[in-house]
C-alpha atoms as a PDB file:
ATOM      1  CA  UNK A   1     -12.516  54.165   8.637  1.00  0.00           C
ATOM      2  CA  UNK A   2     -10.830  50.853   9.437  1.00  0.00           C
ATOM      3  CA  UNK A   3     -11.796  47.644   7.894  1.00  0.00           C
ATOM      4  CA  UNK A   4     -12.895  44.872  10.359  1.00  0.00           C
ATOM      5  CA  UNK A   5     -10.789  41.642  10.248  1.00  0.00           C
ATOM      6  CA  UNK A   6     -13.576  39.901   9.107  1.00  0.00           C
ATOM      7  CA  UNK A   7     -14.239  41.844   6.125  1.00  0.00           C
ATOM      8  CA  UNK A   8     -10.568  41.591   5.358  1.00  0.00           C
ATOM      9  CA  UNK A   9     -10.703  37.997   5.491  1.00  0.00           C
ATOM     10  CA  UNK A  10     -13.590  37.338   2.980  1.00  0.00           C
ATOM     11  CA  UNK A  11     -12.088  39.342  -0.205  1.00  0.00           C
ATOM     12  CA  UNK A  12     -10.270  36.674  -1.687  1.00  0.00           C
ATOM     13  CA  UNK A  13     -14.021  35.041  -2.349  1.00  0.00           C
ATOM     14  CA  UNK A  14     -13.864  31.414  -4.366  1.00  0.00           C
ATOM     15  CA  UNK A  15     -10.768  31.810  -6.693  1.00  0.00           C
ATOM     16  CA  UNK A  16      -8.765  31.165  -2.959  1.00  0.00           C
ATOM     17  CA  UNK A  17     -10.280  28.552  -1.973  1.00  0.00           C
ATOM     18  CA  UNK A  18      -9.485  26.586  -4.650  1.00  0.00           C
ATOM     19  CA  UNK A  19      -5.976  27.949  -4.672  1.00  0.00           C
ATOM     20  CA  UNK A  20      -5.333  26.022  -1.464  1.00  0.00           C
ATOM     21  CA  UNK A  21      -6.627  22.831  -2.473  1.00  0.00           C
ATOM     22  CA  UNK A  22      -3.888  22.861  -5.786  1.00  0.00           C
ATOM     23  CA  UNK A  23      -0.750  22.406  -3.332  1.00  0.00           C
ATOM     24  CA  UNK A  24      -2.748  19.024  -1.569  1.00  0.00           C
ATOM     25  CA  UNK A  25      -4.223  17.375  -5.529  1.00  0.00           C
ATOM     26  CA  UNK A  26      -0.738  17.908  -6.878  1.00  0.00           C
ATOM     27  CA  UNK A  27       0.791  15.919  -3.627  1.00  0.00           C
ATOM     28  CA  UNK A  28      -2.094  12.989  -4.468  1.00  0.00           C
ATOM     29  CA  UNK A  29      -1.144  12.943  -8.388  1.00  0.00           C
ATOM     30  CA  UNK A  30       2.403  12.550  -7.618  1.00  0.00           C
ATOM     31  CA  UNK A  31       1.885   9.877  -4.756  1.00  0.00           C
ATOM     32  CA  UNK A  32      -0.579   7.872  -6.984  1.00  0.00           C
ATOM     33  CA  UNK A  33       1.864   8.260  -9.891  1.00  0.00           C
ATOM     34  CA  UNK A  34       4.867   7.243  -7.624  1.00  0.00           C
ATOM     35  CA  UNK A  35       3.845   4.738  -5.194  1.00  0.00           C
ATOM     36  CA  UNK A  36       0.327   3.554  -6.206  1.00  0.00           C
ATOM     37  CA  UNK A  37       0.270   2.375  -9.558  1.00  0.00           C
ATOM     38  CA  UNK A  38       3.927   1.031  -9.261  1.00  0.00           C
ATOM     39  CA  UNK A  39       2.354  -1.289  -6.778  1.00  0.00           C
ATOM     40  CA  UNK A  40      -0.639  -2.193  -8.127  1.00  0.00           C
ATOM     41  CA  UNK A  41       1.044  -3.500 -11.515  1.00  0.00           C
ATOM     42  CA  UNK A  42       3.734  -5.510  -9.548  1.00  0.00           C
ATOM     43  CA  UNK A  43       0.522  -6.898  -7.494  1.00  0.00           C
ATOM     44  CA  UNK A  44      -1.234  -7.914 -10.671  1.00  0.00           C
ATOM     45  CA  UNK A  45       2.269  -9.486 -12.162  1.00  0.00           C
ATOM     46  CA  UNK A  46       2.546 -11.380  -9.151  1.00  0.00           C
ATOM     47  CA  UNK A  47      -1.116 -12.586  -9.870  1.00  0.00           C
ATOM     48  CA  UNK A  48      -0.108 -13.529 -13.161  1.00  0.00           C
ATOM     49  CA  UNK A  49       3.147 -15.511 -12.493  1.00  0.00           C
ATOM     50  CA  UNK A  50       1.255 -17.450  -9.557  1.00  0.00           C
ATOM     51  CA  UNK A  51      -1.712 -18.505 -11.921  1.00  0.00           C
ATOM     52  CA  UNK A  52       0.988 -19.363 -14.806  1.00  0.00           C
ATOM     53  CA  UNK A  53       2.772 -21.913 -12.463  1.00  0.00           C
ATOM     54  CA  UNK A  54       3.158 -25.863 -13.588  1.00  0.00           C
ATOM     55  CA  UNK A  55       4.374 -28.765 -12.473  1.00  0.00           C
ATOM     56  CA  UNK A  56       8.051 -29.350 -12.914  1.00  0.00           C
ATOM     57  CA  UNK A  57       9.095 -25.656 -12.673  1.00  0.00           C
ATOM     58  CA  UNK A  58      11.434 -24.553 -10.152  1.00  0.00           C
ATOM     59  CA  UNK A  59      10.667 -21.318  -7.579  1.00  0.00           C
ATOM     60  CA  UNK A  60      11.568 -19.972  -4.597  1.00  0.00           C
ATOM     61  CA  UNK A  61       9.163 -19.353  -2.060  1.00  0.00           C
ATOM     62  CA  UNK A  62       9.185 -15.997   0.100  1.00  0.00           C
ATOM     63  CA  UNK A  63      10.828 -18.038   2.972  1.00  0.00           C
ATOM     64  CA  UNK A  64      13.893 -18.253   0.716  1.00  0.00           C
ATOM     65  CA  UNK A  65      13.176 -22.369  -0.080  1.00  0.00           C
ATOM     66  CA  UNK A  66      14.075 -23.520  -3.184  1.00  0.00           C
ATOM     67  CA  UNK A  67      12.390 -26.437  -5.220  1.00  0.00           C
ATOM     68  CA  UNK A  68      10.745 -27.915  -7.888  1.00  0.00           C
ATOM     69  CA  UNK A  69       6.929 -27.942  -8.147  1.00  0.00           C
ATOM     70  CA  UNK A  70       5.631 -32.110  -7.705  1.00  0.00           C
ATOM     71  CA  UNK A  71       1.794 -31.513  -8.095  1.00  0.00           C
ATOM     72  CA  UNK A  72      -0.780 -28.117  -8.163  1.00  0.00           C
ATOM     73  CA  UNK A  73      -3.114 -28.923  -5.616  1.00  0.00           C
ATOM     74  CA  UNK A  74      -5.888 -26.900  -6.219  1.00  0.00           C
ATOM     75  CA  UNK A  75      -6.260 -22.862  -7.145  1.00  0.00           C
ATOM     76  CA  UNK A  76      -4.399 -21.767  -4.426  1.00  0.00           C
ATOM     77  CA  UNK A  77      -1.801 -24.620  -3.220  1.00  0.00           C
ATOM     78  CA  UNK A  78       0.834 -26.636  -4.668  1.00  0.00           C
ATOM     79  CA  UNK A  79       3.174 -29.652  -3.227  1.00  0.00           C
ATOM     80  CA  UNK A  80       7.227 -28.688  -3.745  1.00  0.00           C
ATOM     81  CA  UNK A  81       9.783 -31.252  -3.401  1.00  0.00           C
ATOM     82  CA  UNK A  82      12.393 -29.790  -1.775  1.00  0.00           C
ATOM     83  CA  UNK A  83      14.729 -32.799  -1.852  1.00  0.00           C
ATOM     84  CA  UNK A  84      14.650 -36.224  -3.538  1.00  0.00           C
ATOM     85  CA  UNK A  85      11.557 -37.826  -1.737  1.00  0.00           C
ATOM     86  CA  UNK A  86      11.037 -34.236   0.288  1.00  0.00           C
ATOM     87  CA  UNK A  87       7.773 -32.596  -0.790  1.00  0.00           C
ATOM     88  CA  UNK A  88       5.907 -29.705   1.592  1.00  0.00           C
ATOM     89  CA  UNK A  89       2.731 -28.235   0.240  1.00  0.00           C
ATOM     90  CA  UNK A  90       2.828 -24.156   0.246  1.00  0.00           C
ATOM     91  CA  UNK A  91      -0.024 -21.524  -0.540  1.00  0.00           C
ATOM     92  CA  UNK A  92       0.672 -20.617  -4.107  1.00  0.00           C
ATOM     93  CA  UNK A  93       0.659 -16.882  -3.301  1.00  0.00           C
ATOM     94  CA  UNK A  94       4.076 -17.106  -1.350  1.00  0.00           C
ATOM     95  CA  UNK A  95       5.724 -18.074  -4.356  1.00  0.00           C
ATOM     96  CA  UNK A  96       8.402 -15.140  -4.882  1.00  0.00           C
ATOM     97  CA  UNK A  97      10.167 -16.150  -7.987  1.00  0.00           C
ATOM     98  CA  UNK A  98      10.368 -18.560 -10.608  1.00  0.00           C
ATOM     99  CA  UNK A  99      13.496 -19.565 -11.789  1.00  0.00           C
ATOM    100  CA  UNK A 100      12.733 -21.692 -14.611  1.00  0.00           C
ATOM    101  CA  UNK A 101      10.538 -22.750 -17.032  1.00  0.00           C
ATOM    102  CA  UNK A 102       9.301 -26.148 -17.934  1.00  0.00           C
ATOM    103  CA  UNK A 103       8.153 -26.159 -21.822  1.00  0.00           C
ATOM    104  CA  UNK A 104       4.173 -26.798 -22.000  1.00  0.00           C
ATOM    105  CA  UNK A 105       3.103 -30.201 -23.043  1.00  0.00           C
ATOM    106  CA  UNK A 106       2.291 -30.582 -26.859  1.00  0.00           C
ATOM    107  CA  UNK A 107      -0.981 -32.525 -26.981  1.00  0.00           C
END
């Protein structure tokens, strides 16, 4: 006369399940569209301003030092003269800004 718990349990069949998982893929589209890709496209323009870098530009490293670039090392240093006759060599990838532009050479 009474239905078991059990049997009460299992009429929703497939069409439930899947109505659960909407809540928790809606919660991963907005977190990829929010936080994710925002990230990943300052990473990669981060990539790109460190690789653009030349000698004579001036930047600011993420230690808050200011200076002009003397020499690029190799891929992934540099030597920045921080004063007249000053120059410290950095990692390239610390670089947080640059603040100006030398032209390219015209050979």
């Amino acid at each position: 006369m009474f239905a078991t718990p059990a049997y009460a349990q299992s009429a929703g069949g497939g069409l439930a399940a899947f109505g659960s998982f909407v809540p928790l893929l809606l919660i991963f589209a907005i977190m990829y569209f929010l936080l994710i890709r925002p990230q990943q496209k300052k990473l990669k323009d981060h990539q790109k301003m460190v690789a653009n870098v030349r000698r004579g530009d001036q930047v600011v490293t993420q230690g808050g030092i200011i200076g002009k670039i003397a020499k690029v090392k190799d891929d992934n240093e540099i030597e920045l003269e921080i004063a007249t006759g000053v120059k410290v060599r950095v990692v390239k990838s610390t670089l947080a800004q640059v603040m100006s532009k030398t032209e390219p050479a015209n050979d």
